[in-house]
C-alpha atoms as a PDB file:
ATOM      1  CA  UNK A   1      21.848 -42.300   0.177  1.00  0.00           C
ATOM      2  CA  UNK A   2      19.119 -42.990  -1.759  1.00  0.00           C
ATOM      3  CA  UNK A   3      19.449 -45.464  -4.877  1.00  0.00           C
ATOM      4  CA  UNK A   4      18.519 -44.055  -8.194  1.00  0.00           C
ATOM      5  CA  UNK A   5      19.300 -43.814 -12.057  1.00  0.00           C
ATOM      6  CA  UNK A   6      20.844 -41.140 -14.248  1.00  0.00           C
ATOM      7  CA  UNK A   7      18.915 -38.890 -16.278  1.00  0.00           C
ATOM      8  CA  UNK A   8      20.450 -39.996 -19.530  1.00  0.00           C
ATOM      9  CA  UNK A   9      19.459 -43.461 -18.422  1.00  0.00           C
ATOM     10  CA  UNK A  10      16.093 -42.126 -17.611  1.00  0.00           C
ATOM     11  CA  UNK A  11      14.969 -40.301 -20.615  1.00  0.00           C
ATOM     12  CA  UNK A  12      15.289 -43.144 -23.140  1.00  0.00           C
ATOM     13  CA  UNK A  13      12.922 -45.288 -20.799  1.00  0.00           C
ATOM     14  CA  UNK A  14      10.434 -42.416 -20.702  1.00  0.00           C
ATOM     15  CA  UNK A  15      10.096 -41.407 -24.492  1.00  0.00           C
ATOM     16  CA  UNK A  16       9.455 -45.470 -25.312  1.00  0.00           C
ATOM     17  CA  UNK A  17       7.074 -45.547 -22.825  1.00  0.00           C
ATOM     18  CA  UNK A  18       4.998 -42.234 -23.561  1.00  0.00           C
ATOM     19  CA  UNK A  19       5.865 -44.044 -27.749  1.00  0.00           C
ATOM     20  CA  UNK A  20       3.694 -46.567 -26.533  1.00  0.00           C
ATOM     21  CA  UNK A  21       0.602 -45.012 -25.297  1.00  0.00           C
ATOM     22  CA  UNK A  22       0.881 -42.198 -27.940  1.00  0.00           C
ATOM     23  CA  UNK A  23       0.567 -45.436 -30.484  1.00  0.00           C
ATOM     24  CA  UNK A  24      -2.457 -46.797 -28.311  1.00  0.00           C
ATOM     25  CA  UNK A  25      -0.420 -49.687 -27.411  1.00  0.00           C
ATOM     26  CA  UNK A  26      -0.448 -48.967 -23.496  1.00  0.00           C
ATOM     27  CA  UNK A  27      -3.543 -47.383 -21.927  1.00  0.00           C
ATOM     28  CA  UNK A  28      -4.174 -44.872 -19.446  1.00  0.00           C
ATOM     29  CA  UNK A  29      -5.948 -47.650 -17.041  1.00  0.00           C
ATOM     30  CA  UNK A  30      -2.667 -50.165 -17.372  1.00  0.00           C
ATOM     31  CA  UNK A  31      -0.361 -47.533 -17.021  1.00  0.00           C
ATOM     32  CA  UNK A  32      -2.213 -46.103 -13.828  1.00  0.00           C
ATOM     33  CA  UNK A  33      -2.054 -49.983 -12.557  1.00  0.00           C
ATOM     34  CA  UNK A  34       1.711 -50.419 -13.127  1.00  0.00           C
ATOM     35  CA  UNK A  35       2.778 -47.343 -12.391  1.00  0.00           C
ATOM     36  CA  UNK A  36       2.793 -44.820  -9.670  1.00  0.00           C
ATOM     37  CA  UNK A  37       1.327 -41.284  -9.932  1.00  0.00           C
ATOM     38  CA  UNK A  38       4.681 -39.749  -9.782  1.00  0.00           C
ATOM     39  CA  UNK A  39       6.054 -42.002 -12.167  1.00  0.00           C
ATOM     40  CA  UNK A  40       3.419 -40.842 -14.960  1.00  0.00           C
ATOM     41  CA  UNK A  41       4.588 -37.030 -13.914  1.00  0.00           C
ATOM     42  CA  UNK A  42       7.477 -37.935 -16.190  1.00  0.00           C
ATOM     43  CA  UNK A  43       5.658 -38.393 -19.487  1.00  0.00           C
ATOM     44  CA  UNK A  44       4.953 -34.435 -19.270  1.00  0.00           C
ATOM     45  CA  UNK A  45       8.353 -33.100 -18.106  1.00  0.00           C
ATOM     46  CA  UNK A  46      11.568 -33.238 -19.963  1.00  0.00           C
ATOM     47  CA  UNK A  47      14.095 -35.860 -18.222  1.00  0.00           C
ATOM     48  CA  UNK A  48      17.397 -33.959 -17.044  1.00  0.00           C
ATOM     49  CA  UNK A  49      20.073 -35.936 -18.070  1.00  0.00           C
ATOM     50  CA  UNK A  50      22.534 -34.859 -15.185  1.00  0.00           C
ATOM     51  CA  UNK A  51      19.742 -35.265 -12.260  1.00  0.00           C
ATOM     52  CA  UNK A  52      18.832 -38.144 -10.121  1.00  0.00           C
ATOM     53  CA  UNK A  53      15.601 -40.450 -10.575  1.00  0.00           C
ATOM     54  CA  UNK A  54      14.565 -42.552  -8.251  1.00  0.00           C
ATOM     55  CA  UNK A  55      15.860 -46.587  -9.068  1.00  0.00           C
ATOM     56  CA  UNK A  56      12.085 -47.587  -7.694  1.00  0.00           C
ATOM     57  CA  UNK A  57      10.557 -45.588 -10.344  1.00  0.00           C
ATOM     58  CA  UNK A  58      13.569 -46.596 -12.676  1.00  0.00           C
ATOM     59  CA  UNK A  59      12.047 -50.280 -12.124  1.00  0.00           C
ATOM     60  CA  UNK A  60       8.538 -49.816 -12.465  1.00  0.00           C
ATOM     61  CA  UNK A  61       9.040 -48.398 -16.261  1.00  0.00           C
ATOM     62  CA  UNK A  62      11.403 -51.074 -17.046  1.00  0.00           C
ATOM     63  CA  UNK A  63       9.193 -53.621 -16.410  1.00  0.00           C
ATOM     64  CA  UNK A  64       6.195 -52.515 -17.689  1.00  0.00           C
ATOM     65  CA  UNK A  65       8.173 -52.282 -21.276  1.00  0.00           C
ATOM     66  CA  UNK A  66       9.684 -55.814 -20.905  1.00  0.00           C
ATOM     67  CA  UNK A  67       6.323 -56.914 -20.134  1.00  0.00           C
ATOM     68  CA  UNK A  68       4.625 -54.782 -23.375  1.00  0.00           C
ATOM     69  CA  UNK A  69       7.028 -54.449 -25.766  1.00  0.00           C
ATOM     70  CA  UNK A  70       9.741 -56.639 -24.341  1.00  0.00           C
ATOM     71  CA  UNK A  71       7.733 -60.068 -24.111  1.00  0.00           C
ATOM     72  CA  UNK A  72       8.658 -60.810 -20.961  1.00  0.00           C
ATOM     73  CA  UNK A  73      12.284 -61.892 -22.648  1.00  0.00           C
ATOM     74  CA  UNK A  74      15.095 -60.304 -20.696  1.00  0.00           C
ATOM     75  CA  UNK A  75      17.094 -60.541 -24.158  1.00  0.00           C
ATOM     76  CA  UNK A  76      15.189 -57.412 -24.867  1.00  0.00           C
ATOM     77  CA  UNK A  77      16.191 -56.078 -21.555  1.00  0.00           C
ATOM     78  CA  UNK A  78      20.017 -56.891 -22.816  1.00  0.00           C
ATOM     79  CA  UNK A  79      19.277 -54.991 -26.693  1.00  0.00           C
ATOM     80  CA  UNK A  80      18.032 -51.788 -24.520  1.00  0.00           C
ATOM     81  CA  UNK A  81      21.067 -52.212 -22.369  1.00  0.00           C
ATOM     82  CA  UNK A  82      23.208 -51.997 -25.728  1.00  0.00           C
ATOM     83  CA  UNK A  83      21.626 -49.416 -27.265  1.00  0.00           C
ATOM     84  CA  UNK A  84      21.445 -47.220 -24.132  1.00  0.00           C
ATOM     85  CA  UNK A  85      25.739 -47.245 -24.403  1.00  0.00           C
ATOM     86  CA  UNK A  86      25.623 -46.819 -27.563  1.00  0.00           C
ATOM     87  CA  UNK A  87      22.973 -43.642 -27.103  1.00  0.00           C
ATOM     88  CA  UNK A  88      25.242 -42.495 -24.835  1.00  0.00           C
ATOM     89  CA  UNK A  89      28.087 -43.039 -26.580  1.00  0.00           C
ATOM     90  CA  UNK A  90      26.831 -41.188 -29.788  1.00  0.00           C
ATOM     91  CA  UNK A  91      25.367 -38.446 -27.829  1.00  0.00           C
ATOM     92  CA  UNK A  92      29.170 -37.510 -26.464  1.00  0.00           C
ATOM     93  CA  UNK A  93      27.769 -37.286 -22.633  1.00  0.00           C
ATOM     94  CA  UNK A  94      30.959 -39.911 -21.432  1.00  0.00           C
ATOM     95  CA  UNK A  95      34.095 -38.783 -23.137  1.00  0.00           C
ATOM     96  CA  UNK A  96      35.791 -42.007 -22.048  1.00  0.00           C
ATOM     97  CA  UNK A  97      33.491 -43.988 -24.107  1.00  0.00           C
ATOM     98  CA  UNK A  98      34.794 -42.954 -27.375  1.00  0.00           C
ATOM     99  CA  UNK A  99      36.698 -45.808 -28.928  1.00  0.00           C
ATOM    100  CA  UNK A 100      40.335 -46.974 -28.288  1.00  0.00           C
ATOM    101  CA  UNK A 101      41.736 -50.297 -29.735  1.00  0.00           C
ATOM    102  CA  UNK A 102      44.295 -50.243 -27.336  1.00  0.00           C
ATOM    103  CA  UNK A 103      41.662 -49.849 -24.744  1.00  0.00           C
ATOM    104  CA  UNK A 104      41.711 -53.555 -23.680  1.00  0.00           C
ATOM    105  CA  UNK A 105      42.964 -54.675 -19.733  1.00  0.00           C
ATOM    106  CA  UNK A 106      42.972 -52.464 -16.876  1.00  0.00           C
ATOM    107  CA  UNK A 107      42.317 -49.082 -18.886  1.00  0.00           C
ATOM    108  CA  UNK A 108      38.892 -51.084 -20.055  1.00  0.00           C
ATOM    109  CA  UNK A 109      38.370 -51.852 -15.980  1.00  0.00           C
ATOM    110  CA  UNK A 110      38.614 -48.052 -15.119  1.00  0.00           C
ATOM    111  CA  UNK A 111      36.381 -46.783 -17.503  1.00  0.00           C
ATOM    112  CA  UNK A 112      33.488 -49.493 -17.043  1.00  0.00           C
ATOM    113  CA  UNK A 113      33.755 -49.356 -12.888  1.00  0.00           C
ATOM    114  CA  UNK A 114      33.643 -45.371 -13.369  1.00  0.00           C
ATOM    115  CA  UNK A 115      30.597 -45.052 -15.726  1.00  0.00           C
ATOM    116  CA  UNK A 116      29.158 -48.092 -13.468  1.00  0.00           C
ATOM    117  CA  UNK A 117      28.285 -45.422 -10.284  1.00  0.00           C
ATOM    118  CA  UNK A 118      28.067 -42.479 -12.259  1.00  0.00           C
ATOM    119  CA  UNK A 119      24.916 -43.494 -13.786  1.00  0.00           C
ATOM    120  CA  UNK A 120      23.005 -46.242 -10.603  1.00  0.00           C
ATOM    121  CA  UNK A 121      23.588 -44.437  -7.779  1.00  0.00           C
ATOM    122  CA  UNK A 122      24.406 -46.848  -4.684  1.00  0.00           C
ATOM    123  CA  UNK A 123      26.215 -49.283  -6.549  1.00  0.00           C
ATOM    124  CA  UNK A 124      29.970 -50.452  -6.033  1.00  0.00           C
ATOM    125  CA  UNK A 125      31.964 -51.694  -9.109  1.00  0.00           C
ATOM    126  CA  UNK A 126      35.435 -54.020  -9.434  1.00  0.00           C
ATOM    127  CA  UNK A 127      36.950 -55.378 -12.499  1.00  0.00           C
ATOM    128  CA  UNK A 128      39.319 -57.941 -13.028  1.00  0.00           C
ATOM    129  CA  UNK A 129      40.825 -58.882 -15.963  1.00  0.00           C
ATOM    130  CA  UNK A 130      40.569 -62.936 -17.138  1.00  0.00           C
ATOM    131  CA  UNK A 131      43.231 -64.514 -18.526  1.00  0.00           C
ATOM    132  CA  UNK A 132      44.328 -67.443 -20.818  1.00  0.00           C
ATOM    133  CA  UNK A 133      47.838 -67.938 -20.551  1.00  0.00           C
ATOM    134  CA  UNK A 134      50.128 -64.659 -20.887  1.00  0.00           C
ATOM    135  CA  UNK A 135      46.858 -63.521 -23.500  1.00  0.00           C
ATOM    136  CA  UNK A 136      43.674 -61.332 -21.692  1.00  0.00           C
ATOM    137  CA  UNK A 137      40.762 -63.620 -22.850  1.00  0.00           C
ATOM    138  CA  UNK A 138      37.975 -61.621 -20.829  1.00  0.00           C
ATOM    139  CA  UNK A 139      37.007 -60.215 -17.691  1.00  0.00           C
ATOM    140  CA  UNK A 140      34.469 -59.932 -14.379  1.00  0.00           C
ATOM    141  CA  UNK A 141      32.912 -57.320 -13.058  1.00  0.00           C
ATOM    142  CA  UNK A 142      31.238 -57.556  -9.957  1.00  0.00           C
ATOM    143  CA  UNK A 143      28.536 -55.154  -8.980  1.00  0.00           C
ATOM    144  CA  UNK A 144      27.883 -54.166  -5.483  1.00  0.00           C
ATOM    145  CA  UNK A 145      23.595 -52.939  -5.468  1.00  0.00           C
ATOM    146  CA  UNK A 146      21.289 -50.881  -3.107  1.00  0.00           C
ATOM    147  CA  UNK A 147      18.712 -53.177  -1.314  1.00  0.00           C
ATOM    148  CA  UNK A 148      16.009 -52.010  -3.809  1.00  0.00           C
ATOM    149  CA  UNK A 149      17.597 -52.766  -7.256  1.00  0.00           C
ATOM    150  CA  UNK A 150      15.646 -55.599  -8.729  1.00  0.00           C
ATOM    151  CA  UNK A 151      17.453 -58.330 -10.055  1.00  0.00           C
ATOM    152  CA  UNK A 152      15.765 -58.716 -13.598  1.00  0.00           C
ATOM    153  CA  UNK A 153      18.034 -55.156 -14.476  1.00  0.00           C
ATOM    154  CA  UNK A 154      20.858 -56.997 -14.643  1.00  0.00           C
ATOM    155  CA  UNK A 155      19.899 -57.752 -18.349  1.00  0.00           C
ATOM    156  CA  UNK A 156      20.290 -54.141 -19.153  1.00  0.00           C
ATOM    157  CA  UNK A 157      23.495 -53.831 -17.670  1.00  0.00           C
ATOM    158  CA  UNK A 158      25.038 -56.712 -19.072  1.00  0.00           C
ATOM    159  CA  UNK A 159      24.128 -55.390 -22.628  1.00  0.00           C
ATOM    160  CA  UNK A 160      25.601 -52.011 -21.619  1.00  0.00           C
ATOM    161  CA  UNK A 161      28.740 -53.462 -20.280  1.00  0.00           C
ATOM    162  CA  UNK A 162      29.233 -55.642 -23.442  1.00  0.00           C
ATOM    163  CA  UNK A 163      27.961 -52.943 -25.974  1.00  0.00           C
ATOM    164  CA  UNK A 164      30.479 -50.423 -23.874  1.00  0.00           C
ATOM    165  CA  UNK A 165      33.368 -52.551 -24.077  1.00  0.00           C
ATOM    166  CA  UNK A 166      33.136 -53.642 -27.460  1.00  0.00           C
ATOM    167  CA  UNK A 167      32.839 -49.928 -28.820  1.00  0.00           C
ATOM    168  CA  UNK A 168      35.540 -49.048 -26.782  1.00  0.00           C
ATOM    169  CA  UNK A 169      37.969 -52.282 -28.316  1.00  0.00           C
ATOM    170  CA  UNK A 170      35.923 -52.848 -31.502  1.00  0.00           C
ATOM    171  CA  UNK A 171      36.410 -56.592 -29.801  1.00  0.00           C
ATOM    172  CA  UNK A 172      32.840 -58.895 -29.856  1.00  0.00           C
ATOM    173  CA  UNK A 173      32.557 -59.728 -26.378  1.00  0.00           C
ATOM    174  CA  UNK A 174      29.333 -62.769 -25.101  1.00  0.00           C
ATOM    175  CA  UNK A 175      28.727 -61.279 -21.401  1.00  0.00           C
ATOM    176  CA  UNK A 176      26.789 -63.338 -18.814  1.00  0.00           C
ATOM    177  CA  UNK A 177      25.239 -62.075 -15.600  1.00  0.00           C
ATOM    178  CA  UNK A 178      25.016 -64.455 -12.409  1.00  0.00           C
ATOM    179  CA  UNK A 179      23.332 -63.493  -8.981  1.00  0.00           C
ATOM    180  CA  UNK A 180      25.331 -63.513  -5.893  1.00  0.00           C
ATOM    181  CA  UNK A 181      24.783 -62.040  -2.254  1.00  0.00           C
ATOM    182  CA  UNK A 182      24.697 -58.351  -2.533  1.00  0.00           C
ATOM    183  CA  UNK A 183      24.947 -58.142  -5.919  1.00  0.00           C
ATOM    184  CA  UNK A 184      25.561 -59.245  -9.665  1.00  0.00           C
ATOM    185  CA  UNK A 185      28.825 -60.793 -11.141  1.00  0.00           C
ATOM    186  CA  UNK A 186      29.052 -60.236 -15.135  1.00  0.00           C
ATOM    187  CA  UNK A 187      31.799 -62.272 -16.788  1.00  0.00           C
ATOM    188  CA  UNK A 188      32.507 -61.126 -20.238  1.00  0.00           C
ATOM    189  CA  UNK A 189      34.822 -63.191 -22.803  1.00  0.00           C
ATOM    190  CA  UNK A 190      35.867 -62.871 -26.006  1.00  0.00           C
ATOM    191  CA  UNK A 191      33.398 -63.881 -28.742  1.00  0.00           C
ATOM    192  CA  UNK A 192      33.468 -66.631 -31.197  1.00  0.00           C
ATOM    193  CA  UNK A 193      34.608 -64.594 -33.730  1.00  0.00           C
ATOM    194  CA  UNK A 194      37.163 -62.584 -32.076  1.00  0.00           C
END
């Protein structure tokens, strides 16, 4: 199976992109450099929300905008990772994102491991809750990923898990992303002010 990204993922990197060079802030020549020509087929065709794009392409956009509009800081990677979730969230497309206060432990699990693979095809989600004491305090997700899903998208996805969770528990959560073999590990804990 091929590896790839949800439309409704997609689009939003698309329109910021095709933002950009309407704004004169990306040029034809950079964007012909960075990107492939089927990748630039995309500024002139409306993203399907419910079809498959390839992850490849998927990476190529993303990190042309970190590297023009992002700075090179993954933070900004993490804020498009939030509002992505909360995009989604807003637009109705995942039900099972609408908020739930009671939402928190294993019912939080099923809904972030099932939204996980229904939008980065090729991927293999877990969740376990954290604990301090007899009180949840947090949890881990790890994140099994296709051979070609680059490591510096792990930003986005930790800012979609947190902004996910924390609409779902209205619960400030500080989530962290670490590398291992295979894949990505993203421990989440309560924040400061929780």
């Amino acid at each position: 199976m091929e590896s790839g990204v949800k439309g409704s993922i997609m689009e939003g990197i698309v329109a910021d992109l095709v933002r950009l060079r309407d704004e004169g802030q990306l040029d034809a020549a950079e964007l012909e450099t960075r990107l492939e020509p089927e990748d630039l087929e995309l500024f002139d065709q409306k993203v399907q929300a419910a079809l498959w794009y390839p992850l490849p392409c998927f990476t190529r956009m993303t990190e042309l905008l970190l590297a023009s509009e992002g700075g090179g800081d993954v933070t900004y990677l993490e804020r498009r990772g939030r509002a992505a979730a909360d995009r989604l969230r807003q637009a109705g497309t995942y039900p099972q994102l609408s908020a739930d206060p009671e939402i928190w432990g294993d019912r939080l699990g099923n809904i972030v491991i099932s939204i996980g693979p229904a939008m980065i095809q090729g991927t293999q989600w877990s969740f376990e809750l954290t604990r301090d004491g007899d009180e949840a305090s947090g949890f881990v997700v790890d994140v099994e990923l296709p051979p070609d899903f680059n490591p510096v998208l792990r930003h986005s996805l930790a800012g979609f898990i947190a902004a996910t969770s924390e609409a779902l528990q209205d619960l400030p959560l500080v989530v962290r992303s670490e590398l291992r073999d295979g894949g990505v590990r993203f421990i989440a804990e309560r924040g400061p002010d929780s």
